[in-house]
C-alpha atoms as a PDB file:
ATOM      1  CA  UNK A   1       0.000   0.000   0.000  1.00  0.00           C
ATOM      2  CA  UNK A   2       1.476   3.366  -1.189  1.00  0.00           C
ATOM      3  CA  UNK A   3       0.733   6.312   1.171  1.00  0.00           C
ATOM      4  CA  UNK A   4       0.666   9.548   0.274  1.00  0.00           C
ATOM      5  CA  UNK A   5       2.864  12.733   2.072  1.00  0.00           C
ATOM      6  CA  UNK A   6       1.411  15.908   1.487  1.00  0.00           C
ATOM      7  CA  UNK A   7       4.543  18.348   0.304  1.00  0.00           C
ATOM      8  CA  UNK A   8       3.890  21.591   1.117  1.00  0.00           C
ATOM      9  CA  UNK A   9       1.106  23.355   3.028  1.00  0.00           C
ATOM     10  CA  UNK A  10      -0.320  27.182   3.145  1.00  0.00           C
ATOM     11  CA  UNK A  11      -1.158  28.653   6.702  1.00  0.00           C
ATOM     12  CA  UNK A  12      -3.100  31.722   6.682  1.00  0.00           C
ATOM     13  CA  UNK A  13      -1.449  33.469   9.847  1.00  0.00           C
ATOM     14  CA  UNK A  14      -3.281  37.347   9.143  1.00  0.00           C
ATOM     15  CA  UNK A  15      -6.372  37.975   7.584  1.00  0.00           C
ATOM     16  CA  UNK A  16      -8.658  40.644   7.659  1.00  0.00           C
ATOM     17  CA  UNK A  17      -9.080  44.329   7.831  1.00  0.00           C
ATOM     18  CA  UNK A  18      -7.397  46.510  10.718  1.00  0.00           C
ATOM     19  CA  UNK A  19      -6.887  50.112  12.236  1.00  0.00           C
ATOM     20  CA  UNK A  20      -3.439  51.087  11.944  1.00  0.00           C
ATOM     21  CA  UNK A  21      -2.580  50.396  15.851  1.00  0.00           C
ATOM     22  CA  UNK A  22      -4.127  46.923  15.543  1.00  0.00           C
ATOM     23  CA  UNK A  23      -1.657  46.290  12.125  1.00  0.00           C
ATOM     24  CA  UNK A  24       1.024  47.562  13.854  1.00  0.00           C
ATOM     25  CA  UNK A  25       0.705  45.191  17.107  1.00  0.00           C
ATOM     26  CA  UNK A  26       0.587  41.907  14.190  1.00  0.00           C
ATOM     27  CA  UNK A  27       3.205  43.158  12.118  1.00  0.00           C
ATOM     28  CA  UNK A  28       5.689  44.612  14.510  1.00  0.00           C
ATOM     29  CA  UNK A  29       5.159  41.484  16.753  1.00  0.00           C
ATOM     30  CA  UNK A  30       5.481  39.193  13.904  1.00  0.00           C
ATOM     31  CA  UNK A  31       8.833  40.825  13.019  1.00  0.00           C
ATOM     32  CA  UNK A  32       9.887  40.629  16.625  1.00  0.00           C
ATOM     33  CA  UNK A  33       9.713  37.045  16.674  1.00  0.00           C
ATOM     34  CA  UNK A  34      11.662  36.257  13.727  1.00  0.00           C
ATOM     35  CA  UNK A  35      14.417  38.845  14.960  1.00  0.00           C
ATOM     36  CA  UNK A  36      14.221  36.885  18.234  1.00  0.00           C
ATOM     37  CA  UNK A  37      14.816  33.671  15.960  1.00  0.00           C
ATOM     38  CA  UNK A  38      17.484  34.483  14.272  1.00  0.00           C
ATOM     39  CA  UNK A  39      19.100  36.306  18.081  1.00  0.00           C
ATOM     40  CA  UNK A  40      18.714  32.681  19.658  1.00  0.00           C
ATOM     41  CA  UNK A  41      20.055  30.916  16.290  1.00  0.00           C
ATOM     42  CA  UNK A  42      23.282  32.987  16.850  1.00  0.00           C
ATOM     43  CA  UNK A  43      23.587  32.459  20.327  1.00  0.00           C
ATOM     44  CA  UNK A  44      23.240  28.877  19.623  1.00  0.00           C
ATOM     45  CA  UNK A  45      25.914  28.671  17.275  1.00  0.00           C
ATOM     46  CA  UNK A  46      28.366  30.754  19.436  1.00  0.00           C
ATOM     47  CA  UNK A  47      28.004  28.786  22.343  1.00  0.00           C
ATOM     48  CA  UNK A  48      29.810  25.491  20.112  1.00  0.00           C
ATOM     49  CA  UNK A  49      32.389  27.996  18.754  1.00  0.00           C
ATOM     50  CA  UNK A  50      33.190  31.800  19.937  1.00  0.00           C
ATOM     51  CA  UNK A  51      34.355  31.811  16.027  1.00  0.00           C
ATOM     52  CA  UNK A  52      31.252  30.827  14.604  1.00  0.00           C
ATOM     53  CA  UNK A  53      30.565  32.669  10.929  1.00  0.00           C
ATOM     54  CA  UNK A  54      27.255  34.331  12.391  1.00  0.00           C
ATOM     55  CA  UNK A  55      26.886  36.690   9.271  1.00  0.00           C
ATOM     56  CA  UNK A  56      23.723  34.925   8.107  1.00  0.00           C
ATOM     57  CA  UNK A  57      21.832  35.792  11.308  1.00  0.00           C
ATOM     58  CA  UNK A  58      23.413  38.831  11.816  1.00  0.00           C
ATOM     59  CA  UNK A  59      22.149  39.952   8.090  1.00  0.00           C
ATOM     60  CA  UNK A  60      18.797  39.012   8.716  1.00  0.00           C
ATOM     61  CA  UNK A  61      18.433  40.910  12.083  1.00  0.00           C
ATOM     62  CA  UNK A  62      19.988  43.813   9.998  1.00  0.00           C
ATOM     63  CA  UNK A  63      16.749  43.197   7.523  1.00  0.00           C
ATOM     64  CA  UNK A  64      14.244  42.706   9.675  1.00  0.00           C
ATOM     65  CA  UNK A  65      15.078  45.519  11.983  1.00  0.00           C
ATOM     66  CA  UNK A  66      15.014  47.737   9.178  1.00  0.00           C
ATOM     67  CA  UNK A  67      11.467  46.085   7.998  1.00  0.00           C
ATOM     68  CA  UNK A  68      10.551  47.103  11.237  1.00  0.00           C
ATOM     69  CA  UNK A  69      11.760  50.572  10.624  1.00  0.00           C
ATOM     70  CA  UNK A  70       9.767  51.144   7.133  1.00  0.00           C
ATOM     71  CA  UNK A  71       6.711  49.747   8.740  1.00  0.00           C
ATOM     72  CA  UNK A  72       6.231  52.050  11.601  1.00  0.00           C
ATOM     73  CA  UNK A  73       6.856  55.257   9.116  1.00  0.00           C
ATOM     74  CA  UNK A  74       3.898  53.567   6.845  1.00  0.00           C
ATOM     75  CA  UNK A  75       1.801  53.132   9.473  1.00  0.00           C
ATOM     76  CA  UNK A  76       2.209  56.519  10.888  1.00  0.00           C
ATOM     77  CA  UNK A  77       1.201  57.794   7.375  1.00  0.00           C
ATOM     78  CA  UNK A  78      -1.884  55.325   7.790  1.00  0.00           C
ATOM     79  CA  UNK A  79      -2.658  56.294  11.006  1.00  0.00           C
ATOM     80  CA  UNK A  80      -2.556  59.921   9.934  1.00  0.00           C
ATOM     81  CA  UNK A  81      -5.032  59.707   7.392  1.00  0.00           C
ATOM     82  CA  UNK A  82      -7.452  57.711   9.884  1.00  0.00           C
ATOM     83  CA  UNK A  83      -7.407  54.519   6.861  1.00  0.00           C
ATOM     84  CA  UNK A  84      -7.759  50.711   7.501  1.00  0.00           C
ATOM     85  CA  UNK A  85      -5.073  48.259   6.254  1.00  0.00           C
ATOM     86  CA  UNK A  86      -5.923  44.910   5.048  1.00  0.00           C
ATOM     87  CA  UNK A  87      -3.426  42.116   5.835  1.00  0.00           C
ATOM     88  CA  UNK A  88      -3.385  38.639   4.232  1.00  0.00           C
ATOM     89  CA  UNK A  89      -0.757  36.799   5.499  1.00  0.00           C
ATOM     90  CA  UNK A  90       0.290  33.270   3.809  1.00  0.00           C
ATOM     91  CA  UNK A  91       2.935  30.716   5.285  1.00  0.00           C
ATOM     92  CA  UNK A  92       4.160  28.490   2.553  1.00  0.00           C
ATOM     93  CA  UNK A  93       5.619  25.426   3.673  1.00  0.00           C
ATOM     94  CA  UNK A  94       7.338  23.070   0.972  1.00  0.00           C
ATOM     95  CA  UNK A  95       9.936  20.308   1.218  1.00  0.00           C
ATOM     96  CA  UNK A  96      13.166  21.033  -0.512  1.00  0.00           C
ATOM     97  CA  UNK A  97      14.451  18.863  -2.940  1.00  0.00           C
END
């Protein structure tokens, strides 16, 4: 009997409409937790070796930070002009081959 794996999957993590504080607690706390991530990979990897090539992590803190950066200026513009967002926010999951 052959059984079959399902490959990749979609979560929806965001979706709907929101004022501009309520998009900016999902968003900003979304980012947070992959900067957190990538702070624990590092540590991780440092604690085997205090040489450890740590760019990766440190580049995507370096990203995410400034994500986090762009995002409040757009939402102050948002918030400004008393608008709604919409966020629809997919999680792709696929095995690599």
């Amino acid at each position: 009997m052959e059984t079959m794996i399902k490959t990749d999957q979609k979560i929806q993590l965001v979706d709907g409409s929101f004022t501009a504080s309520e998009a900016s607690d999902v968003i900003l706390a979304l980012l947070d937790e992959k900067i957190n991530f990538h702070k624990l990979q590092r540590i991780s990897w440092c604690e085997g070796s205090s040489e450890a090539d740590t760019n990766y992590p440190d580049g995507r803190i370096q990203e995410l930070e400034n994500e986090k950066r762009i995002t409040k200026e757009f939402i102050k513009s948002v918030r400004n002009e008393g608008k709604r967002l919409r966020i629809d926010g997919v999680l792709k999951i696929s095995l690599e081959e």
